[in-house]
Protein backbone atom coordinates (compact mmCIF):
# COMPACT_ATOMS: atom_id res chain seq x y z
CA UNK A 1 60.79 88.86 -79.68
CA UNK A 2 62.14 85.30 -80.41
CA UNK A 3 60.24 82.49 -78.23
CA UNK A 4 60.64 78.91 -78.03
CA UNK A 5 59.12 77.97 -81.66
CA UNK A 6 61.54 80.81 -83.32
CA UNK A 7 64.47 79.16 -81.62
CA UNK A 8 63.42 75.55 -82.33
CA UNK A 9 63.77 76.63 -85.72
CA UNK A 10 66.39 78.87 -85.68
CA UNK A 11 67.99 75.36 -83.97
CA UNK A 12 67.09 73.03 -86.78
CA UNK A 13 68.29 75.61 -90.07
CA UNK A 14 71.70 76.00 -88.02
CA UNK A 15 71.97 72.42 -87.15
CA UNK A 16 71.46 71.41 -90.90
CA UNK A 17 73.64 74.40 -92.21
CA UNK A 18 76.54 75.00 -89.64
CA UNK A 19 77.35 71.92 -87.84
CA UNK A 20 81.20 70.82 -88.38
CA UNK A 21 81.41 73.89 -90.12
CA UNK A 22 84.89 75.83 -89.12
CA UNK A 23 84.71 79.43 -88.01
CA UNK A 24 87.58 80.96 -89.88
CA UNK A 25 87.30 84.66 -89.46
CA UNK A 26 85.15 86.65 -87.65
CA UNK A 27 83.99 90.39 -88.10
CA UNK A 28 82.59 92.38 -85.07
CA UNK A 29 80.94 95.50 -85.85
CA UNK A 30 79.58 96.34 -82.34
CA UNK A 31 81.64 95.31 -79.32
CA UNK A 32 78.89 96.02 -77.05
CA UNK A 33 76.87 92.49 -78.40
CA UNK A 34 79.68 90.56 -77.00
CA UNK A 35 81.09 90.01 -73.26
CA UNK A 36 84.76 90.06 -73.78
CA UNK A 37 87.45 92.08 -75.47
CA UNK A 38 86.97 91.35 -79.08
CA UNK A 39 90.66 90.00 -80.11
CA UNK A 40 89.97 87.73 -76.38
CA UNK A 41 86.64 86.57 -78.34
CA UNK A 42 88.14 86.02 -81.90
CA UNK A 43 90.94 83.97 -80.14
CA UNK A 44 88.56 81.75 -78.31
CA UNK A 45 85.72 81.33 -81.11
CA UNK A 46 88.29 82.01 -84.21
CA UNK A 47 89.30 78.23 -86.09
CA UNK A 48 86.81 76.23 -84.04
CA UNK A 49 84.31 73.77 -85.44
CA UNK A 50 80.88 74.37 -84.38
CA UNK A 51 80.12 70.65 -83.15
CA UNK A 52 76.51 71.13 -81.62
CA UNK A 53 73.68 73.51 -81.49
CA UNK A 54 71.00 73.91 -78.96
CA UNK A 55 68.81 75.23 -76.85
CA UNK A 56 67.55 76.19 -73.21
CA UNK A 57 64.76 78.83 -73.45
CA UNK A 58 64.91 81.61 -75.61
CA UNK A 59 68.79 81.26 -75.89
CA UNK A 60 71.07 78.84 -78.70
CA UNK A 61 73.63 77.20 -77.89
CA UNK A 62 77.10 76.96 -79.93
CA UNK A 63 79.50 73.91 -78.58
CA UNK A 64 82.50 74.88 -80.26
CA UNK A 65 85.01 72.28 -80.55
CA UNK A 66 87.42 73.94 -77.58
CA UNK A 67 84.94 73.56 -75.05
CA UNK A 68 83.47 77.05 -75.29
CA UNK A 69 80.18 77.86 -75.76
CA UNK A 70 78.78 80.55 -77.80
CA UNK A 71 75.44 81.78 -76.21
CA UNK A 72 72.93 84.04 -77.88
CA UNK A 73 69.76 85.77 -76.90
CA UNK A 74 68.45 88.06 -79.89
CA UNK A 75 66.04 90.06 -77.79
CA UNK A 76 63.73 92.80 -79.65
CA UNK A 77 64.95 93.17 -83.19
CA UNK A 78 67.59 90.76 -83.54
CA UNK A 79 68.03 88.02 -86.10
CA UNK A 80 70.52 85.26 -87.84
CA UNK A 81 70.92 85.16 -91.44
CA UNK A 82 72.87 82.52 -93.45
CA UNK A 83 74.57 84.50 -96.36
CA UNK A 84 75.61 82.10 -99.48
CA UNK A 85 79.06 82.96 -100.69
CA UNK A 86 78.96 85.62 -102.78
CA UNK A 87 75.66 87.13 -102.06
CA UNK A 88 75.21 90.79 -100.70
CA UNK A 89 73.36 91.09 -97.42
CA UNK A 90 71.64 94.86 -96.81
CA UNK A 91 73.03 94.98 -93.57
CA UNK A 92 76.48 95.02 -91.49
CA UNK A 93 75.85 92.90 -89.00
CA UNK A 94 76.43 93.17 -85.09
CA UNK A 95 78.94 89.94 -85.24
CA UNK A 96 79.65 88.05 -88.51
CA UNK A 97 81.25 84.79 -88.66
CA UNK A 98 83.24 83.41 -91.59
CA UNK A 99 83.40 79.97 -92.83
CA UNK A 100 85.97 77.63 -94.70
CA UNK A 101 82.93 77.22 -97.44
CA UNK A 102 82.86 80.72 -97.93
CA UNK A 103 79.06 81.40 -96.27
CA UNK A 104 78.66 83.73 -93.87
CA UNK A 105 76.52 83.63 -90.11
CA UNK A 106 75.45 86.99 -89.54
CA UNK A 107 73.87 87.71 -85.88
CA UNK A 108 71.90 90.97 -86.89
CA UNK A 109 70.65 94.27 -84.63
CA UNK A 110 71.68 92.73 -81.44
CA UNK A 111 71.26 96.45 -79.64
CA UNK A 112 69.59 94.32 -76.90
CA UNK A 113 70.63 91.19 -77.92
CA UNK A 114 73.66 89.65 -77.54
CA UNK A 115 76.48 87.02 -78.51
CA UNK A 116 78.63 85.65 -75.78
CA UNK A 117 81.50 83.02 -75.31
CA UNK A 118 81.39 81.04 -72.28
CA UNK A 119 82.48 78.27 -69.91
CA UNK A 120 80.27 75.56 -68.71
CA UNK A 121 80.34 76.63 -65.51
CA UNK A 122 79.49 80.53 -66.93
CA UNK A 123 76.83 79.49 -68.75
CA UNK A 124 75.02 76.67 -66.02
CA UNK A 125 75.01 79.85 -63.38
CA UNK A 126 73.83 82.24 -66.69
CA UNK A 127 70.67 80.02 -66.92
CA UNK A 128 70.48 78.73 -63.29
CA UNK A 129 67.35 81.60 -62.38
CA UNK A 130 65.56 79.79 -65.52
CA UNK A 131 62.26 77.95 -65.03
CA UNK A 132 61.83 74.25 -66.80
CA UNK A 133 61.54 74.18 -69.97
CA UNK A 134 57.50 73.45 -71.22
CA UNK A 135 58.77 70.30 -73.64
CA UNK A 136 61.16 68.93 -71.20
CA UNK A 137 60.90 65.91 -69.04
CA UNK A 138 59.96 67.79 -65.97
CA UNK A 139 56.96 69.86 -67.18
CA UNK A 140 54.73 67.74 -65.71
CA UNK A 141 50.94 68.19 -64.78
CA UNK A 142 51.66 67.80 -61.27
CA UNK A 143 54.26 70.34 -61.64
CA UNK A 144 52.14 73.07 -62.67
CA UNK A 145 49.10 72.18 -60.14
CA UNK A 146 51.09 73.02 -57.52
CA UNK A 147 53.48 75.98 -58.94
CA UNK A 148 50.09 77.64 -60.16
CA UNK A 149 48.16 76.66 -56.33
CA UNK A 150 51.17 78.55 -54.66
CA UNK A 151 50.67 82.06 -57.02
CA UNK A 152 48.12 84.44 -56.81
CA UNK A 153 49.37 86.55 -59.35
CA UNK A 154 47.54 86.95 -63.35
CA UNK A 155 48.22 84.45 -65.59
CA UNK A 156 49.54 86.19 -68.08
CA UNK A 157 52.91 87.94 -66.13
CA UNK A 158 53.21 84.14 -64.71
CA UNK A 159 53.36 82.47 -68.03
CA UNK A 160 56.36 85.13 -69.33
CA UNK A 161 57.85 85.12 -66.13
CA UNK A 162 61.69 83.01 -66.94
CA UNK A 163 61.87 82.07 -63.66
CA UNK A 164 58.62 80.22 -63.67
CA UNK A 165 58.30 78.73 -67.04
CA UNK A 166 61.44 79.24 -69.33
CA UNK A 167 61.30 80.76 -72.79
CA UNK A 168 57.54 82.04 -73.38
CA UNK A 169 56.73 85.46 -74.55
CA UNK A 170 54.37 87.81 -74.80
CA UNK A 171 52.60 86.03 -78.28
CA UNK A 172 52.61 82.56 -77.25
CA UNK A 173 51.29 83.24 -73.91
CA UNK A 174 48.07 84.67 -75.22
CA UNK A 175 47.77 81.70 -77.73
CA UNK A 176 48.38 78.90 -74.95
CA UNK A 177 45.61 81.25 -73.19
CA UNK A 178 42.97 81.42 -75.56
CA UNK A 179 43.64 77.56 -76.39
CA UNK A 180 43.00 76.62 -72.87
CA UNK A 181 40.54 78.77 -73.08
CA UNK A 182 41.46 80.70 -69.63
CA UNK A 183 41.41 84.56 -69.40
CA UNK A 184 44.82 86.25 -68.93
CA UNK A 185 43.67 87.98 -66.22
CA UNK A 186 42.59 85.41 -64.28
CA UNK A 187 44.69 84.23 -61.31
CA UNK A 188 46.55 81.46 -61.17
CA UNK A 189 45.98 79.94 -57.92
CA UNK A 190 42.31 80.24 -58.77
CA UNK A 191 41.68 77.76 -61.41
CA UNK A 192 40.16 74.33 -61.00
CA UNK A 193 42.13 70.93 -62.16
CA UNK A 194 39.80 71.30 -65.30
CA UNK A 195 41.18 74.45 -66.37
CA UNK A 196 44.86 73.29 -64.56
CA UNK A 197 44.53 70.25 -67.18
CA UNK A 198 43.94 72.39 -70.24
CA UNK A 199 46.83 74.64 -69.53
CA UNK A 200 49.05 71.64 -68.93
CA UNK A 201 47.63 70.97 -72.39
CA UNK A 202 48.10 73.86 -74.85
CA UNK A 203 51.38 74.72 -73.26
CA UNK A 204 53.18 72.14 -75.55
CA UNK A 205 50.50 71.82 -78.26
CA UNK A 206 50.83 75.50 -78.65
CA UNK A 207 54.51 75.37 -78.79
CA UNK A 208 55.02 72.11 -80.79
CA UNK A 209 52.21 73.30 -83.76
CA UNK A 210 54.21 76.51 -83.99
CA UNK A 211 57.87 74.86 -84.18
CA UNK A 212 55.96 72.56 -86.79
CA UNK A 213 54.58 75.89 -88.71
CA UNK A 214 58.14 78.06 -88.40
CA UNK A 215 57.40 80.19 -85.87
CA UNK A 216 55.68 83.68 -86.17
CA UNK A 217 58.05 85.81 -86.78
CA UNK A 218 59.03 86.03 -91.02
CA UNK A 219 62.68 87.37 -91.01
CA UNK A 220 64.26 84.20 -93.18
CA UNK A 221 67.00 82.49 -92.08
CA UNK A 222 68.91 82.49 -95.69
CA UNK A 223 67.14 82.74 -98.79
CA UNK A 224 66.54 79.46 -99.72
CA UNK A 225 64.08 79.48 -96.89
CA UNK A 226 60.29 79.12 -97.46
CA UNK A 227 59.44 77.64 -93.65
CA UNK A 228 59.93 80.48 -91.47
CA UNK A 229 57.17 82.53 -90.44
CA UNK A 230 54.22 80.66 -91.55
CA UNK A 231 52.59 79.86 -87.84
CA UNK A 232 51.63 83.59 -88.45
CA UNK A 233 49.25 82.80 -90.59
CA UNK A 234 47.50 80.23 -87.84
CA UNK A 235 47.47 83.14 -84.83
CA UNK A 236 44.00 83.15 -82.98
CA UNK A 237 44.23 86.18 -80.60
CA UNK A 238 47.94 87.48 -80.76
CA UNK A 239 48.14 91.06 -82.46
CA UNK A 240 44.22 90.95 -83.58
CA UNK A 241 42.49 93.61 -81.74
CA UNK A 242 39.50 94.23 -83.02
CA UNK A 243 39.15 91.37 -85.37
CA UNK A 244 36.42 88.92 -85.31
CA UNK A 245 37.55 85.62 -82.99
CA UNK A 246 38.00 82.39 -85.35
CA UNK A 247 36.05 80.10 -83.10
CA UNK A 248 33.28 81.94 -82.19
CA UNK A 249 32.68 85.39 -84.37
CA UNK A 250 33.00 87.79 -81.08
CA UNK A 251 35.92 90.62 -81.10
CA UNK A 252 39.11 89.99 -79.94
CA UNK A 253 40.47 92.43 -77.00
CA UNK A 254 43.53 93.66 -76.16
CA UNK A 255 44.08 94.38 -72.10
CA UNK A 256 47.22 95.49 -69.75
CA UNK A 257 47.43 92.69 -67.17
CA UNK A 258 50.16 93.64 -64.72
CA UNK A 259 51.63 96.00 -67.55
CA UNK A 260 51.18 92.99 -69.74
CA UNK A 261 49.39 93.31 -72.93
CA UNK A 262 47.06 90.40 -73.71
CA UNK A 263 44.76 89.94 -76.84
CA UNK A 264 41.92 87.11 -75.97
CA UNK A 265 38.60 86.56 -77.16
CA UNK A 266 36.15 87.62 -74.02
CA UNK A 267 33.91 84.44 -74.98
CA UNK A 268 35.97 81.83 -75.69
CA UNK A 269 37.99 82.61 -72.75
CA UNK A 270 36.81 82.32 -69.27
């Protein structure tokens, strides 16, 4: 699933592609992506220029030119491809948008995901449950020393838990982890302001050297694209069960912490 570092560059490729771009025409192909009746959303999204795009955890943000927003979360399986005009895409698309220039958006297998048009006021309460964001101005190390003195639960739940720190997952968590090099299991109101200091720490390192790498997941964003994908190459514990740890030669493990699977190096991580 999509994290911060997927949508960071998801972000920049639309931002350099579809900004002041018109929407001109717009194909749905399953109603159940999107939150209105679909003529409702092709007259409120249809002929708009797409003036801003952004982010607030693992969602992007469309300003259309109206004052609508367009607000996606692609979930398991989904994806956004930029189709050139002309080209043939090997895939319908859940919701397809047309441009004046001929190219094509396609939001793709959003069975979980989904595409929505909103107000302001919509999406401020859609996002008001969500935790700070780990690159924003109120992340702070004082912050997190006294959210993490005030939980006793794992680590690992409490760094994908929205509501406590927005828009980590299941891979970045274990990464941040085995940087600070903290067990998952270990509980949160337990560590010491060492360990509270190296958390603080690889939270944003983490996230910044993957937006900086394209993120770890490799479905391209049009096919000019050679940057997506490539922080996959630089994963120390995520998805390695059983291979030998970079750092120290020892096996990595995967555990269930609070139904949570976690892959961490038993060494490096105490």
């Amino acid at each position: 699933m999509p994290e911060i570092p997927e949508m960071e560059v998801y972000k920049k490729q639309l931002s350099e592609t579809v900004v002041h771009k018109k929407i001109v025409d717009i194909t749905i192909n399953r109603e159940k992506s999107i939150n209105v009746e679909p003529q409702l959303f092709k007259d409120l999204v249809n002929d708009q220029l797409i003036i801003f795009v952004s982010r607030r955890a693992k969602h992007l943000i469309f300003t259309l030119g109206n004052g609508y927003y367009l607000v996606t979360h692609l979930m398991l399986g989904g994806r956004i491809y930029l189709a050139q005009p002309g080209e043939k895409v090997n895939t319908r698309g859940s919701v397809i948008f047309h441009f004046f220039d001929k190219t094509k958006l396609y939001f793709i297998n959003l069975r979980l995901g989904w595409l929505y048009v909103l107000t302001e006021n919509e999406m401020d309460e859609l996002f008001a449950k969500l935790g700070p964001e780990p690159l924003g101005k109120y992340f702070t190390l004082e912050w997190l020393s006294d959210s993490l003195s005030q939980r006793r639960g794992a680590l690992k739940p409490l760094l994908t838990d929205q509501a406590f720190i927005a828009g980590i997952g299941n891979c970045y968590s274990d990464e941040i982890l085995f940087r600070a090099g903290i067990r998952p299991d270990r509980k949160a109101n337990e560590l010491n302001l060492h360990e509270v200091t190296a958390l603080f720490s690889a939270i944003p390192s983490t996230l910044q050297d993957a937006i900086n790498n394209g993120g770890y997941m490799e479905k391209l964003f049009n096919s000019n694209d050679h940057f997506t994908g490539k922080y996959n190459d630089y994963l120390k514990v995520y998805d390695r069960e059983g291979q030998p740890c970079y750092q120290c030669n020892d096996t990595v493990q995967l555990i269930t912490v609070s139904g949570k699977k976690s892959f961490f190096c038993p060494s490096c991580q105490n």
